[in-house]
ModelCIF file with pLDDT and N, C-alpha, C, O atoms, coordinates in Angstrom:
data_MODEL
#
_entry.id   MODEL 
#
_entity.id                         1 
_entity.type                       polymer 
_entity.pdbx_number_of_molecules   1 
#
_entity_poly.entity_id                      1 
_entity_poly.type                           'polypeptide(L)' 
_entity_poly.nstd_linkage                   no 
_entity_poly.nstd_monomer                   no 
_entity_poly.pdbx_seq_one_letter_code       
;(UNK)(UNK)(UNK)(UNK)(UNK)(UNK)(UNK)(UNK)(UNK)(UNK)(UNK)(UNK)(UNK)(UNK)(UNK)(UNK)
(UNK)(UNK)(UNK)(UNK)(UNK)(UNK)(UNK)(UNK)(UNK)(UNK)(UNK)(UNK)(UNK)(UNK)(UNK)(UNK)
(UNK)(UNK)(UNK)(UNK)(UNK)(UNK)(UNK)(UNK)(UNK)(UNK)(UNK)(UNK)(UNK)(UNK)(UNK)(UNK)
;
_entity_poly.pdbx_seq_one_letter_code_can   XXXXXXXXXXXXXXXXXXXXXXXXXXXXXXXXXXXXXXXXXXXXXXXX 
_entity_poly.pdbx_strand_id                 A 
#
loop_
_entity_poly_seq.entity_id 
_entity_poly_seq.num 
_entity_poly_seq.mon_id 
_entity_poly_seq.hetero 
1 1  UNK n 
1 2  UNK n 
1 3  UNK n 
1 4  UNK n 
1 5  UNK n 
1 6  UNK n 
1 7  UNK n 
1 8  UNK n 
1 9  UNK n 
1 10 UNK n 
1 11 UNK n 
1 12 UNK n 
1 13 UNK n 
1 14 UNK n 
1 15 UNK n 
1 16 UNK n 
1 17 UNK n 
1 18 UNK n 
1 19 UNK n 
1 20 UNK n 
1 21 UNK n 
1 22 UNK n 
1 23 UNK n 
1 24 UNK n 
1 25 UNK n 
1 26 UNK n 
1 27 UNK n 
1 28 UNK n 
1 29 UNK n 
1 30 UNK n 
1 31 UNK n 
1 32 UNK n 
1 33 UNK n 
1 34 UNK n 
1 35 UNK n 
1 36 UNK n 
1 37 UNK n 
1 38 UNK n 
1 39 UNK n 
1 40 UNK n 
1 41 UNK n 
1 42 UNK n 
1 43 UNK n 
1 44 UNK n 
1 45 UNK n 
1 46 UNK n 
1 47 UNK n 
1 48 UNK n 
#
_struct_asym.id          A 
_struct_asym.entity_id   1 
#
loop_
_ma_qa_metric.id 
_ma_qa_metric.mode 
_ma_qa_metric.name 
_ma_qa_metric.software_group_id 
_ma_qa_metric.type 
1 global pLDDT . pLDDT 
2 local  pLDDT . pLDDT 
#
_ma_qa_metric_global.metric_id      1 
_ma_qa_metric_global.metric_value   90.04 
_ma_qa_metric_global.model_id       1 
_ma_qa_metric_global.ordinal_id     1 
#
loop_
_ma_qa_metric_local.label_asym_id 
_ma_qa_metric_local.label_comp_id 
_ma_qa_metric_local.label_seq_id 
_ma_qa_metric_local.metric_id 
_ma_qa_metric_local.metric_value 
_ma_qa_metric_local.model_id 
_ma_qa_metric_local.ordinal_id 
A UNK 1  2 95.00 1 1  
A UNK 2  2 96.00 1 2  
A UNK 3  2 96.00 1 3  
A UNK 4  2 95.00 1 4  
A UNK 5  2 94.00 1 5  
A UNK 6  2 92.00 1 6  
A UNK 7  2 84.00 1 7  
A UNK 8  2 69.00 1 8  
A UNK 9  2 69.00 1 9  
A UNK 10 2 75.00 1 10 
A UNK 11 2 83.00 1 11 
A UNK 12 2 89.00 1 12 
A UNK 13 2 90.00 1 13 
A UNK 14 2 93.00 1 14 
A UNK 15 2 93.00 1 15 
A UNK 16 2 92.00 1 16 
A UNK 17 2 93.00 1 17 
A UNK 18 2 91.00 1 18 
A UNK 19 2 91.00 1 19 
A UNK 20 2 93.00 1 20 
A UNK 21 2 94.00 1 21 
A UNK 22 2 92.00 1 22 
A UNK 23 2 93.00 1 23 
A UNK 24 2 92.00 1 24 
A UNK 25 2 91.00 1 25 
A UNK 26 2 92.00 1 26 
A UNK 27 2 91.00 1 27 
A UNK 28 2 91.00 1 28 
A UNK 29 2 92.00 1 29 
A UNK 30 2 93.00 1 30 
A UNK 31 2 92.00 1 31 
A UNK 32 2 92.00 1 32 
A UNK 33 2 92.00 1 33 
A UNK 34 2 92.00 1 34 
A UNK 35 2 93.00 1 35 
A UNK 36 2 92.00 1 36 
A UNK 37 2 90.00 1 37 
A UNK 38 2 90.00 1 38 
A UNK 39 2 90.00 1 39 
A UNK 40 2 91.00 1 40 
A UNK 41 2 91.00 1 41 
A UNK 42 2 87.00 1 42 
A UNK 43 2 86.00 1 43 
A UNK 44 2 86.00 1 44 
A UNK 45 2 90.00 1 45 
A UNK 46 2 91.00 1 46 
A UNK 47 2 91.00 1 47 
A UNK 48 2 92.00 1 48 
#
loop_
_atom_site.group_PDB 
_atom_site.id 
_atom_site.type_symbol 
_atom_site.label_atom_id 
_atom_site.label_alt_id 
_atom_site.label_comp_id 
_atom_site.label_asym_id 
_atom_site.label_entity_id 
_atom_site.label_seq_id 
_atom_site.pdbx_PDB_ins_code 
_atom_site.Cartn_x 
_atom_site.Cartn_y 
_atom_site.Cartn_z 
_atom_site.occupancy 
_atom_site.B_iso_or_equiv 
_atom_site.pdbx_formal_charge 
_atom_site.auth_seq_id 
_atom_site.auth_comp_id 
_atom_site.auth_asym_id 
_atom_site.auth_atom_id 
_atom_site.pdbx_PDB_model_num 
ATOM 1   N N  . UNK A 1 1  ? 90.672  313.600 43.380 1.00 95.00 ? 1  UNK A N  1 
ATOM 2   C CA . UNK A 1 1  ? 90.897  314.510 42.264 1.00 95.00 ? 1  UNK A CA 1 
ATOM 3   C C  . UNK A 1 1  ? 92.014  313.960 41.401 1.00 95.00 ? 1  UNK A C  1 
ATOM 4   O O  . UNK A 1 1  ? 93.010  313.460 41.925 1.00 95.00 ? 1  UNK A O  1 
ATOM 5   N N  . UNK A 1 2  ? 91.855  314.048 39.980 1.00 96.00 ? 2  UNK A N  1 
ATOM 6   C CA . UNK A 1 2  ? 92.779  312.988 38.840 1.00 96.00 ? 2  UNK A CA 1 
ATOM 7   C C  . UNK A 1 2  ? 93.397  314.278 38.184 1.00 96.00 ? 2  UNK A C  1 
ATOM 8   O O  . UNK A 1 2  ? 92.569  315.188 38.132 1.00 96.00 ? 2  UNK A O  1 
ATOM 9   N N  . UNK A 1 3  ? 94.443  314.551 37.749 1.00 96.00 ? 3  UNK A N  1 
ATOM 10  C CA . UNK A 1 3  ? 95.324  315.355 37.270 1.00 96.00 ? 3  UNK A CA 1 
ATOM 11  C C  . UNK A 1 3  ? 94.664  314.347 35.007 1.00 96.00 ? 3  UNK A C  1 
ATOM 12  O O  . UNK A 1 3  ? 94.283  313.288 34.508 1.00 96.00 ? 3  UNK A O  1 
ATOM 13  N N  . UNK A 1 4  ? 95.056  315.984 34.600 1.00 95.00 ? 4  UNK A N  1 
ATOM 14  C CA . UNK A 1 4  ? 94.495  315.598 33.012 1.00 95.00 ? 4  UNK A CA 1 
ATOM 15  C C  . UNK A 1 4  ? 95.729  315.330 32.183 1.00 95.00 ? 4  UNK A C  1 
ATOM 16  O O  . UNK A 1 4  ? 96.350  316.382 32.030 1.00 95.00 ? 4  UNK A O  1 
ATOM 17  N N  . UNK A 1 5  ? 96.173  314.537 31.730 1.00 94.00 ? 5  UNK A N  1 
ATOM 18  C CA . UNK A 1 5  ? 97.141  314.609 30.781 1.00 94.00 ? 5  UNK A CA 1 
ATOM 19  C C  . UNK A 1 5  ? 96.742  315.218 29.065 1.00 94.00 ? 5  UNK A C  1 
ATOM 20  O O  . UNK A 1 5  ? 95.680  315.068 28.461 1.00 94.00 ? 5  UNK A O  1 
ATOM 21  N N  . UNK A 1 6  ? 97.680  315.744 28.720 1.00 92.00 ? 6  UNK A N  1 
ATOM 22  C CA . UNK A 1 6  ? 96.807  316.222 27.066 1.00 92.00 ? 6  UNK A CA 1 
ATOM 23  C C  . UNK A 1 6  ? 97.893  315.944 26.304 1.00 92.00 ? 6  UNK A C  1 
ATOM 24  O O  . UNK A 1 6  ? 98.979  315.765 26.855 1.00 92.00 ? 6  UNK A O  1 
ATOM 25  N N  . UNK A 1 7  ? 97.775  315.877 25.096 1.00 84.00 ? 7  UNK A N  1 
ATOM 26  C CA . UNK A 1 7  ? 98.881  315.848 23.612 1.00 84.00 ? 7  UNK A CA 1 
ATOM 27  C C  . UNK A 1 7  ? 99.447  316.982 23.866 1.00 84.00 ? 7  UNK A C  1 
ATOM 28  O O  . UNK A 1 7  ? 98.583  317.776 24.236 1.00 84.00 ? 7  UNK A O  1 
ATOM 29  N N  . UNK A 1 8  ? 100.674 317.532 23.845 1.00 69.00 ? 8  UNK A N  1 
ATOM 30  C CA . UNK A 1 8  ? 101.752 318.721 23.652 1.00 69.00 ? 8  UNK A CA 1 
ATOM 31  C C  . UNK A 1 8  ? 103.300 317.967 23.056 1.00 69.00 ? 8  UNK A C  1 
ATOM 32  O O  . UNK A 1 8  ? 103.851 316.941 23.455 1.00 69.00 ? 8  UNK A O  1 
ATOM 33  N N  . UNK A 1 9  ? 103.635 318.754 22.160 1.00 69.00 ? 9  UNK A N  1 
ATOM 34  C CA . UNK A 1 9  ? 104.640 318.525 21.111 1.00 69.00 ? 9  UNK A CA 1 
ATOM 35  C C  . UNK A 1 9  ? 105.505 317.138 21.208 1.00 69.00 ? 9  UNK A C  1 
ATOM 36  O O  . UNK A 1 9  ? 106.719 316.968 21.320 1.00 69.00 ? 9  UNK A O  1 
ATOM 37  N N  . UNK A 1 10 ? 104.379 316.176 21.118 1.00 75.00 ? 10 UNK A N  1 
ATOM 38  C CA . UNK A 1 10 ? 104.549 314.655 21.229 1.00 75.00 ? 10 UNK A CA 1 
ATOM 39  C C  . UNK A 1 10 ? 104.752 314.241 22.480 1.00 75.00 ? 10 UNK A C  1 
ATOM 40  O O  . UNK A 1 10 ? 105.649 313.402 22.562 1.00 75.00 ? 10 UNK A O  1 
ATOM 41  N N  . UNK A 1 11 ? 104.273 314.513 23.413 1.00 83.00 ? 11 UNK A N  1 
ATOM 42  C CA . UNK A 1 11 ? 104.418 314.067 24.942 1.00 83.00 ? 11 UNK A CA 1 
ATOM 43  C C  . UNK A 1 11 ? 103.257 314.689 25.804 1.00 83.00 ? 11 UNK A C  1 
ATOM 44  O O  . UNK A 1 11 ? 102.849 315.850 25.830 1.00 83.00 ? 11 UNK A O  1 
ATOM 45  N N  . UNK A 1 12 ? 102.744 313.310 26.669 1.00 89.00 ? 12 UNK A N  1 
ATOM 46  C CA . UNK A 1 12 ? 101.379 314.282 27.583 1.00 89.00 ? 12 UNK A CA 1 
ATOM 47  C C  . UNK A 1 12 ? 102.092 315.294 28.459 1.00 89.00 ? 12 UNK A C  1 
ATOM 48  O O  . UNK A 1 12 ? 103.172 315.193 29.041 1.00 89.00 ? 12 UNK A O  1 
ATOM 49  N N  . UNK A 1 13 ? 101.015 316.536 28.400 1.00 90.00 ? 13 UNK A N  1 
ATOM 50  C CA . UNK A 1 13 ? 101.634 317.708 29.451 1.00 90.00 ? 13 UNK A CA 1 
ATOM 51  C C  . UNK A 1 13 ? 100.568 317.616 30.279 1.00 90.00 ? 13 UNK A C  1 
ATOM 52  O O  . UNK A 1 13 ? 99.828  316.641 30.150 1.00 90.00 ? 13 UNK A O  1 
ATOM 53  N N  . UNK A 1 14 ? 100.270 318.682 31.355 1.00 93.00 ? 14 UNK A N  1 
ATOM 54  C CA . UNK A 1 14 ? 98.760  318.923 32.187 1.00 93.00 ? 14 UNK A CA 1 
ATOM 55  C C  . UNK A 1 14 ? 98.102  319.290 31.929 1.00 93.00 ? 14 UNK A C  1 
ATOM 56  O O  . UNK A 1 14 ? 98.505  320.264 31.293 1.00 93.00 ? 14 UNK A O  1 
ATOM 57  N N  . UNK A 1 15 ? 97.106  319.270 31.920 1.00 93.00 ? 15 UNK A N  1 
ATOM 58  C CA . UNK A 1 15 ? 96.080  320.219 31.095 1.00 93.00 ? 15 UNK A CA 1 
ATOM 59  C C  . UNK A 1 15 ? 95.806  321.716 32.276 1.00 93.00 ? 15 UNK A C  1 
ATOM 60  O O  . UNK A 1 15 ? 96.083  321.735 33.476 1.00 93.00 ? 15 UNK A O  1 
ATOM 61  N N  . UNK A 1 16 ? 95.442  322.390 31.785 1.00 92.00 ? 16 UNK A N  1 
ATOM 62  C CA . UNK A 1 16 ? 94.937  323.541 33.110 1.00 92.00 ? 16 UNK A CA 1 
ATOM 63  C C  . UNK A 1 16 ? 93.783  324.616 32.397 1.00 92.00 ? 16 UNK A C  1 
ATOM 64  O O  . UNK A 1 16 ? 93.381  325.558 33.080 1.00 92.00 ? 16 UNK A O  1 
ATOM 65  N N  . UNK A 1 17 ? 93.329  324.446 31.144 1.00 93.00 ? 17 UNK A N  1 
ATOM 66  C CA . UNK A 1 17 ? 92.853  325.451 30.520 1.00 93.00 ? 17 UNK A CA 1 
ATOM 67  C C  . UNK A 1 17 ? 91.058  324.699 30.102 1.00 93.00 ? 17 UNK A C  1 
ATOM 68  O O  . UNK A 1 17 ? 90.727  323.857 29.267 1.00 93.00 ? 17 UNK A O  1 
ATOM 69  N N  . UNK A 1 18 ? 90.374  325.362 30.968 1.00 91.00 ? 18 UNK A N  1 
ATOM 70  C CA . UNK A 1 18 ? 88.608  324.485 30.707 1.00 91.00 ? 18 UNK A CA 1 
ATOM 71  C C  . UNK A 1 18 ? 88.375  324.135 31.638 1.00 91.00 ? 18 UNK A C  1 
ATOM 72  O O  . UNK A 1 18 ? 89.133  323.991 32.597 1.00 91.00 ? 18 UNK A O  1 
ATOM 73  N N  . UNK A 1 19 ? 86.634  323.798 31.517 1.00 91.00 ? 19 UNK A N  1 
ATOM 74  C CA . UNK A 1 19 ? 86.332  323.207 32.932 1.00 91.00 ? 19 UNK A CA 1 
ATOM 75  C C  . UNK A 1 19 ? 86.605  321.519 32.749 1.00 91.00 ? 19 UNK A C  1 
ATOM 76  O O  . UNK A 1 19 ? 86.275  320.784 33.680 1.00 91.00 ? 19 UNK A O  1 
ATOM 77  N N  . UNK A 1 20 ? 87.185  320.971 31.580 1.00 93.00 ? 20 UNK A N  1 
ATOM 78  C CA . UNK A 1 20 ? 87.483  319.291 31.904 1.00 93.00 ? 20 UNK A CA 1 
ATOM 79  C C  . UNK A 1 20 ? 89.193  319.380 31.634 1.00 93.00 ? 20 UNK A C  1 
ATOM 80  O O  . UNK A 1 20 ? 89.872  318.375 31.423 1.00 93.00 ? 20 UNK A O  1 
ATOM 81  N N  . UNK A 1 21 ? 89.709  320.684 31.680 1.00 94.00 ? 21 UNK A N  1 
ATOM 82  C CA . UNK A 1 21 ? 91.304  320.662 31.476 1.00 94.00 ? 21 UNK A CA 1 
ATOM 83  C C  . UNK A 1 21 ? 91.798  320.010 30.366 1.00 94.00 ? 21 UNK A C  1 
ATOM 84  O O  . UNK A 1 21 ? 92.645  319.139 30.564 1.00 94.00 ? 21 UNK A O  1 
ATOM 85  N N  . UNK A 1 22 ? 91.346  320.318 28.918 1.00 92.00 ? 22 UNK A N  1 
ATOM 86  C CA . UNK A 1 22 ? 91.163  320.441 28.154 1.00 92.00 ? 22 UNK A CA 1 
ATOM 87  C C  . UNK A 1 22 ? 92.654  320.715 26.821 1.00 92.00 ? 22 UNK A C  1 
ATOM 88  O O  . UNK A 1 22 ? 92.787  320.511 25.614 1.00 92.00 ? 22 UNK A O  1 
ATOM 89  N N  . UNK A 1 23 ? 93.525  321.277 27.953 1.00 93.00 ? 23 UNK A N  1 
ATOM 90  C CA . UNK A 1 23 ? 94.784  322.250 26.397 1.00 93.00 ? 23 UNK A CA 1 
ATOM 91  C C  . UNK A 1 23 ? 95.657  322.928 28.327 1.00 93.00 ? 23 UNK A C  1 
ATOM 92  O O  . UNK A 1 23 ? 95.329  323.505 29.364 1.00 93.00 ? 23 UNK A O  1 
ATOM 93  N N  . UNK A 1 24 ? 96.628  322.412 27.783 1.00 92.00 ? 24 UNK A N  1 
ATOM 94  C CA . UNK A 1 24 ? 97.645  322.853 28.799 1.00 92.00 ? 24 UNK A CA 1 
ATOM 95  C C  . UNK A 1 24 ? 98.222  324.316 28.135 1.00 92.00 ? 24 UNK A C  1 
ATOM 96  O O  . UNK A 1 24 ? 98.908  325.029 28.866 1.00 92.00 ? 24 UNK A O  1 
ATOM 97  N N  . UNK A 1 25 ? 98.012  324.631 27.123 1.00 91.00 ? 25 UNK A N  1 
ATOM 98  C CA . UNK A 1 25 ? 98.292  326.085 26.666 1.00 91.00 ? 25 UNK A CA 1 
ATOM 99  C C  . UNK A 1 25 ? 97.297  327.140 26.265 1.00 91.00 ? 25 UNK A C  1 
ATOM 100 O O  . UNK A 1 25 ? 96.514  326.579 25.500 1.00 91.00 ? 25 UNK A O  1 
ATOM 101 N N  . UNK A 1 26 ? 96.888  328.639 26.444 1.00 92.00 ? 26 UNK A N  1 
ATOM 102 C CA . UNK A 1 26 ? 95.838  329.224 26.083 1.00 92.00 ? 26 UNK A CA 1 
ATOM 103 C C  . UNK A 1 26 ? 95.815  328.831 24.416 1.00 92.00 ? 26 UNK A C  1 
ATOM 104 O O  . UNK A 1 26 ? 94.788  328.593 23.780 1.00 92.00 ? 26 UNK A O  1 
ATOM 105 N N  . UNK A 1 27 ? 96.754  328.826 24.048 1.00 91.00 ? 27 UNK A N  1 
ATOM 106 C CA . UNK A 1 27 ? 96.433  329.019 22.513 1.00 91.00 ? 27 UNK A CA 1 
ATOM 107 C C  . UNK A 1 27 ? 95.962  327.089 22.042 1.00 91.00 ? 27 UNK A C  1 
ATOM 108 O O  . UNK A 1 27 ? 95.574  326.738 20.928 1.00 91.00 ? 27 UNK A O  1 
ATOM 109 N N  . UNK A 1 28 ? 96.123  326.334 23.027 1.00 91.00 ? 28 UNK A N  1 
ATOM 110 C CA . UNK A 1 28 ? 95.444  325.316 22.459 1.00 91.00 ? 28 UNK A CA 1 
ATOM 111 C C  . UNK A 1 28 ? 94.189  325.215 22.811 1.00 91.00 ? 28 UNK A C  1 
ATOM 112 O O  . UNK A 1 28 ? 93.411  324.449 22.242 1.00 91.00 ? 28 UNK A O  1 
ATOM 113 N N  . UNK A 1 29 ? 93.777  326.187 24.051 1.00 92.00 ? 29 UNK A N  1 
ATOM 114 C CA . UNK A 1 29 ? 92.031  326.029 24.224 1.00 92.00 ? 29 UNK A CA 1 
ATOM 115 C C  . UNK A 1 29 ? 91.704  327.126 23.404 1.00 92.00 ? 29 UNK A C  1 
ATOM 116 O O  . UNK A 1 29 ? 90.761  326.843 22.665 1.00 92.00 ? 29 UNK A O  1 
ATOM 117 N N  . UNK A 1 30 ? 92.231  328.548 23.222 1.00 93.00 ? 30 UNK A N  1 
ATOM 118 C CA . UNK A 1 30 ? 91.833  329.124 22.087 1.00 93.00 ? 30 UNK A CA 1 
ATOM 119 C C  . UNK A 1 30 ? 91.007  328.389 20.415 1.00 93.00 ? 30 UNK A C  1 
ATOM 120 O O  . UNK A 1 30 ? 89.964  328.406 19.761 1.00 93.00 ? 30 UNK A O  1 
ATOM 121 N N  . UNK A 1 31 ? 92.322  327.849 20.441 1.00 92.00 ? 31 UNK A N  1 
ATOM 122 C CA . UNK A 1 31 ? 91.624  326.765 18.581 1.00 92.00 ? 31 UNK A CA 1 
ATOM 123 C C  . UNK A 1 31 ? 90.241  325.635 19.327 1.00 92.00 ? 31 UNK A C  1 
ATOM 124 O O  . UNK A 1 31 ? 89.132  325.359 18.869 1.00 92.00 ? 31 UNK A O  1 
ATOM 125 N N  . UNK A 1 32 ? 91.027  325.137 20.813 1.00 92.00 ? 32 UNK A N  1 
ATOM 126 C CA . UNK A 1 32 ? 89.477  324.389 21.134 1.00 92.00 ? 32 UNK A CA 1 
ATOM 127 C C  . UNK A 1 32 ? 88.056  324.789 21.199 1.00 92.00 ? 32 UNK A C  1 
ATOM 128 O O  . UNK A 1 32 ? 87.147  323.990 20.972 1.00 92.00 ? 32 UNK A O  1 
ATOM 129 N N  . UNK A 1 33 ? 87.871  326.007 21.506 1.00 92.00 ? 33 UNK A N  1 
ATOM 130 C CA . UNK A 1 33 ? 86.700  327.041 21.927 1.00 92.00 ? 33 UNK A CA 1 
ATOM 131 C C  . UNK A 1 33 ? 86.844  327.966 20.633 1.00 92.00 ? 33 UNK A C  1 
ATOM 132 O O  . UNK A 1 33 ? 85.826  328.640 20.475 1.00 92.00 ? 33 UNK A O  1 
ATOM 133 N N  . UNK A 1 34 ? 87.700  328.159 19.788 1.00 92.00 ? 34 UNK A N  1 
ATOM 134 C CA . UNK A 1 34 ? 87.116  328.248 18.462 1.00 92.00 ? 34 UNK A CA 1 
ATOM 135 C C  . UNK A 1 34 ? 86.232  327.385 17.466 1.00 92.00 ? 34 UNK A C  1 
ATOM 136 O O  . UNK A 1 34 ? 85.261  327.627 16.749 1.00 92.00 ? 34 UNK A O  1 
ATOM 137 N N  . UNK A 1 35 ? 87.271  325.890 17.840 1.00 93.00 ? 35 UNK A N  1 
ATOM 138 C CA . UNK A 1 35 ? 86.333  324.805 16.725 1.00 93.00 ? 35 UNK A CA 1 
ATOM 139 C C  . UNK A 1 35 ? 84.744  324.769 17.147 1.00 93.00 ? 35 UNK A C  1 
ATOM 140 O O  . UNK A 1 35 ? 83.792  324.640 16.377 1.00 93.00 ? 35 UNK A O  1 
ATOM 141 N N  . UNK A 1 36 ? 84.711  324.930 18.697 1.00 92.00 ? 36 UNK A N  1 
ATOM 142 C CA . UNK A 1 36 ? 83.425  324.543 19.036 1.00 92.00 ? 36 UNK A CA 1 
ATOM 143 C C  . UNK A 1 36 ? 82.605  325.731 18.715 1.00 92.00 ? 36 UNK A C  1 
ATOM 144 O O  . UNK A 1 36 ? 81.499  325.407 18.283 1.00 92.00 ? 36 UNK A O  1 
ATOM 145 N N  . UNK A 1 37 ? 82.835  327.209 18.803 1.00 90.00 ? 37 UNK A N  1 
ATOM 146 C CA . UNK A 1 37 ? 82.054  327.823 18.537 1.00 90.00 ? 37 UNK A CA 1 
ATOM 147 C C  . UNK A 1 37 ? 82.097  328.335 16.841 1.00 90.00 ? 37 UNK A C  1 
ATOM 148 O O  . UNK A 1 37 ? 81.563  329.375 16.455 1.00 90.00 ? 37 UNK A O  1 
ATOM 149 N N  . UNK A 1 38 ? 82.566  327.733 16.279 1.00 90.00 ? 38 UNK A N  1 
ATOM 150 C CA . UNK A 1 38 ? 82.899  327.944 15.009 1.00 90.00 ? 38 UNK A CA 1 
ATOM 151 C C  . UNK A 1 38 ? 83.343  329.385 14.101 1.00 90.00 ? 38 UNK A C  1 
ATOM 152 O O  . UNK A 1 38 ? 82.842  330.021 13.173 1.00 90.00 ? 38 UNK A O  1 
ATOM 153 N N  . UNK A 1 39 ? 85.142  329.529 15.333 1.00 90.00 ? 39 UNK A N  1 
ATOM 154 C CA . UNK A 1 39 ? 85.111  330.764 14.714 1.00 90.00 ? 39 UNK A CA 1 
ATOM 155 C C  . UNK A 1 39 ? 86.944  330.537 14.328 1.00 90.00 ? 39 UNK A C  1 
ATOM 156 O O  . UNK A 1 39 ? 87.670  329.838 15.035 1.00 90.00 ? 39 UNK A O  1 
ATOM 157 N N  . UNK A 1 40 ? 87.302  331.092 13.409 1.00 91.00 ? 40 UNK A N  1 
ATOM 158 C CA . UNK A 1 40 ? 88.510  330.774 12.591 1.00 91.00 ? 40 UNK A CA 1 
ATOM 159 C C  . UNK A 1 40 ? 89.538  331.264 13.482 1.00 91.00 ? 40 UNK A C  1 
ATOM 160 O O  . UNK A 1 40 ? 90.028  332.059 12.680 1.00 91.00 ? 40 UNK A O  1 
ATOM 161 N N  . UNK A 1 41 ? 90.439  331.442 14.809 1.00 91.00 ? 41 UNK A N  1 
ATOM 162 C CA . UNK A 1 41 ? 91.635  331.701 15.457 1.00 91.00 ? 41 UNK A CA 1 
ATOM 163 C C  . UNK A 1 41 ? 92.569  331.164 15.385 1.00 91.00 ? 41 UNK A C  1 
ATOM 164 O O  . UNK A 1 41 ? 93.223  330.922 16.399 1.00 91.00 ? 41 UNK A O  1 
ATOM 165 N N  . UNK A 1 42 ? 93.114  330.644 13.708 1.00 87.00 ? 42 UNK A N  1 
ATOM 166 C CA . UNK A 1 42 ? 93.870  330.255 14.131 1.00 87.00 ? 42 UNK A CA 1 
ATOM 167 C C  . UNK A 1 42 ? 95.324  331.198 13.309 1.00 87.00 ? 42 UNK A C  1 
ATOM 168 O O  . UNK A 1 42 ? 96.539  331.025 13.211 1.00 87.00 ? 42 UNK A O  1 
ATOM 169 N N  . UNK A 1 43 ? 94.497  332.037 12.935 1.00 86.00 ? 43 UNK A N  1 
ATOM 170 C CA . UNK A 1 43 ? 95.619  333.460 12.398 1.00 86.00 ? 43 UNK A CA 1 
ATOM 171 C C  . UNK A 1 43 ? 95.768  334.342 13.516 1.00 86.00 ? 43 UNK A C  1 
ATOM 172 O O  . UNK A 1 43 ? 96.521  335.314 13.454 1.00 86.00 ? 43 UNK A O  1 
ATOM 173 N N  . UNK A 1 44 ? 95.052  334.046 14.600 1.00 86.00 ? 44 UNK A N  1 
ATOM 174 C CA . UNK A 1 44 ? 95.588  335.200 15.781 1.00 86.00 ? 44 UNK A CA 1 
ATOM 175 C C  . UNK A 1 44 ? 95.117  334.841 16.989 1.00 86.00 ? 44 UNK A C  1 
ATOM 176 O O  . UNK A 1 44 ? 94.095  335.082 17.631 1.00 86.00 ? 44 UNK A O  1 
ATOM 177 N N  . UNK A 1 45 ? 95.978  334.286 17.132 1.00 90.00 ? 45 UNK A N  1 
ATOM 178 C CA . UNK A 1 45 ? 96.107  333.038 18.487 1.00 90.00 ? 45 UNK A CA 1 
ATOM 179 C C  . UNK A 1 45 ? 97.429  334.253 19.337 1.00 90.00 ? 45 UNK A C  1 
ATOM 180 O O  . UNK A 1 45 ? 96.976  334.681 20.398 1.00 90.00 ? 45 UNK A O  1 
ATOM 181 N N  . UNK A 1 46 ? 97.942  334.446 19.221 1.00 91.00 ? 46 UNK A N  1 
ATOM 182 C CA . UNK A 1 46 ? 98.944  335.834 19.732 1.00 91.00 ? 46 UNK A CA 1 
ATOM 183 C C  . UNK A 1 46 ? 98.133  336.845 20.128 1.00 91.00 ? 46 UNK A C  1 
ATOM 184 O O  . UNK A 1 46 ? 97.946  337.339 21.240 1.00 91.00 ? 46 UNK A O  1 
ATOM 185 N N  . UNK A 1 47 ? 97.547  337.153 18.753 1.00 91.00 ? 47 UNK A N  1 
ATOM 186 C CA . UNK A 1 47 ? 96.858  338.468 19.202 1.00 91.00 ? 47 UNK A CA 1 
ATOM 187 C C  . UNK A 1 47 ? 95.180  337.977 19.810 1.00 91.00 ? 47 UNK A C  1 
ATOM 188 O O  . UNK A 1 47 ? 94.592  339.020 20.094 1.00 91.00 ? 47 UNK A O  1 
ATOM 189 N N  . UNK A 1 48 ? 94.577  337.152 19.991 1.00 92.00 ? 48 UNK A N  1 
ATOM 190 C CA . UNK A 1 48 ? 93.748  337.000 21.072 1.00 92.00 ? 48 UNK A CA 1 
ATOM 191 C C  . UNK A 1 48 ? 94.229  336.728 22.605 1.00 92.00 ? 48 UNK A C  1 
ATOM 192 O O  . UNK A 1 48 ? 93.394  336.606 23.502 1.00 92.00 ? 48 UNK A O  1 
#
């Protein structure tokens, strides 16, 4: 089992969010699983 590294505020963090670990923060798989389903979150990333 391989641990995920991801982009976070200029340095890899872990990923933990998806089934390929994807966004080490909800609000970065939020905008991810927005782009893909094509829906605009990125005015309420808090409030989702």
């Amino acid at each position: 089992g391989r641990a995920r590294f991801v982009s976070g505020s200029g340095s890899p963090i872990l990923g933990k969010w998806g089934k390929n670990l994807a966004a080490a923060r909800f609000e970065d798989f939020a905008q991810i699983a927005g782009d893909a389903h094509d829906i605009d979150v990125s005015g309420d990333l808090d409030a989702i």
